[in-house]
C-alpha atoms as a PDB file:
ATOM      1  CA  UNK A   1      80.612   6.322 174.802  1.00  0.00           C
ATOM      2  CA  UNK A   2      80.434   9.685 175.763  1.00  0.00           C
ATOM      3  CA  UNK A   3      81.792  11.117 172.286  1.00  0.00           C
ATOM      4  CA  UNK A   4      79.380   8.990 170.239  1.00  0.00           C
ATOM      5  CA  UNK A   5      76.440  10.917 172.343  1.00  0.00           C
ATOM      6  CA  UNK A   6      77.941  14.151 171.802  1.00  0.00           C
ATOM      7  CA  UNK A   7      78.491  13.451 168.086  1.00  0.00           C
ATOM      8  CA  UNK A   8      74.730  12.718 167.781  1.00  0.00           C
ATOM      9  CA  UNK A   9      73.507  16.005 168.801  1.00  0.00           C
ATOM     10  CA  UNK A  10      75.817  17.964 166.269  1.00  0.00           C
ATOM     11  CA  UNK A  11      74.336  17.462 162.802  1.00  0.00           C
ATOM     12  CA  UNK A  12      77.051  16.970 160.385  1.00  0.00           C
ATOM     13  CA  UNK A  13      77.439  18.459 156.470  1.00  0.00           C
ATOM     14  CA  UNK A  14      79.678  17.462 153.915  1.00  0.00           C
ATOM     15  CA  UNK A  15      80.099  20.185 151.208  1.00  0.00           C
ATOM     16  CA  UNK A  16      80.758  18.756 147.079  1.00  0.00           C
ATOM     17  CA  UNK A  17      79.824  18.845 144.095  1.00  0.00           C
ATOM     18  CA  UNK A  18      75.742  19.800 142.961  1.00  0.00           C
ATOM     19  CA  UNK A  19      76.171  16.437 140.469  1.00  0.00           C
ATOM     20  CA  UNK A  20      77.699  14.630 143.470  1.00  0.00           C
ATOM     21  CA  UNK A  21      74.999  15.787 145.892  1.00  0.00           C
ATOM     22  CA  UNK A  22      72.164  14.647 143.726  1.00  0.00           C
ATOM     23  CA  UNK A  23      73.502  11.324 143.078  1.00  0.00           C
ATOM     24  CA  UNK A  24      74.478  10.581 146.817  1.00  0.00           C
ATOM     25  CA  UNK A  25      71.303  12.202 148.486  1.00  0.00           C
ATOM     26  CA  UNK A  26      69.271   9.248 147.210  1.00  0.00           C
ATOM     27  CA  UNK A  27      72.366   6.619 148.316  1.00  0.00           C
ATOM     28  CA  UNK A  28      72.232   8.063 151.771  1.00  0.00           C
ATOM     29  CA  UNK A  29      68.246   7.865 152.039  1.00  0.00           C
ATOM     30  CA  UNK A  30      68.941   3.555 151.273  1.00  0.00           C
ATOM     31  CA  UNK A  31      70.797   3.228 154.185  1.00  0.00           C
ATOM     32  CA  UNK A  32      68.584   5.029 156.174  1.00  0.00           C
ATOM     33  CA  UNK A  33      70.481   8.000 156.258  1.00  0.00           C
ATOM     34  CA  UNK A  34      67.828  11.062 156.272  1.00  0.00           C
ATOM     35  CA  UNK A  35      69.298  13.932 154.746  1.00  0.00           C
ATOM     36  CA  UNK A  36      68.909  18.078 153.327  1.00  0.00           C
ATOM     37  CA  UNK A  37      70.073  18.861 150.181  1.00  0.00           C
ATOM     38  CA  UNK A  38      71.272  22.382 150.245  1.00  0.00           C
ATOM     39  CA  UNK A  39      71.965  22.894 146.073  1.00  0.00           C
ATOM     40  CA  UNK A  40      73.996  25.914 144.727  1.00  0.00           C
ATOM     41  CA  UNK A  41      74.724  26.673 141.470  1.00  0.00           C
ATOM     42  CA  UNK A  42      78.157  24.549 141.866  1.00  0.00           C
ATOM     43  CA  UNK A  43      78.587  23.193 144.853  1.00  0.00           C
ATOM     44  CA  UNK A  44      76.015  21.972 147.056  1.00  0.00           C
ATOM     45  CA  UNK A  45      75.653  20.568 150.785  1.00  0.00           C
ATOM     46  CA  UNK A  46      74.157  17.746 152.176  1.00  0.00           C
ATOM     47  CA  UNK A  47      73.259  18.106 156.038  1.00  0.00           C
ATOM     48  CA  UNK A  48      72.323  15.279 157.926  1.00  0.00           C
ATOM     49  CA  UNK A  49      69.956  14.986 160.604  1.00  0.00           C
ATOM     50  CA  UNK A  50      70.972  14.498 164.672  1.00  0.00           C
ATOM     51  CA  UNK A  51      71.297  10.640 164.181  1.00  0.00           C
ATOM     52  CA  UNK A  52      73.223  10.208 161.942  1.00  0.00           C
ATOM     53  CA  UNK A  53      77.137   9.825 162.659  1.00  0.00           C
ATOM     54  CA  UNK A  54      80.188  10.094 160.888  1.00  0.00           C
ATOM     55  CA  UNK A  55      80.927   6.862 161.330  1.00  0.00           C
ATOM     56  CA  UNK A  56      77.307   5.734 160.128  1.00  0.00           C
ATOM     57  CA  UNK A  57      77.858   8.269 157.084  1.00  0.00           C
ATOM     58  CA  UNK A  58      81.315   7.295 156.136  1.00  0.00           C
ATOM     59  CA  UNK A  59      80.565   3.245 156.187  1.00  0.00           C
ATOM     60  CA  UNK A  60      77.563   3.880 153.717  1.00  0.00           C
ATOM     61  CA  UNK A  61      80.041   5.420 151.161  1.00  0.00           C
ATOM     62  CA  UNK A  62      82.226   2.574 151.598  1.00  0.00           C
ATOM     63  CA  UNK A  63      79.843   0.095 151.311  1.00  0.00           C
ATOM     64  CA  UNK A  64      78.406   1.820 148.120  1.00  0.00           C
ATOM     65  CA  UNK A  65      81.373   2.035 146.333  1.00  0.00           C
END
């Protein structure tokens, strides 16, 4: 699909909490999920790389939980 290309090429960044971030980071990495952790003091964001999608991102957390 057309939107599933253009999704790809946006990289996508979900904004929580630093505690959050450093226990997911690691989750995300499992599934194959490459991701940046961005930490601040507290809140932190994780950016993830051209390939992964939201859909891709989303079904790890549900699968994880």
């Amino acid at each position: 699909m057309a939107f599933d290309r253009i999704e790809s090429i946006r990289p996508i960044s979900v904004r929580l909490l630093t505690r959050h971030a450093g226990e997911l980071e690691p989750l995300f990495r499992q599934y194959g999920i490459p991701c940046a952790h961005e930490a601040g003091p507290e809140s932190a964001t994780l950016v993830f790389g051209p390939g992964a999608g939201r859909r891709k991102v989303g079904e790890s957390l549900v699968h994880a939980g």
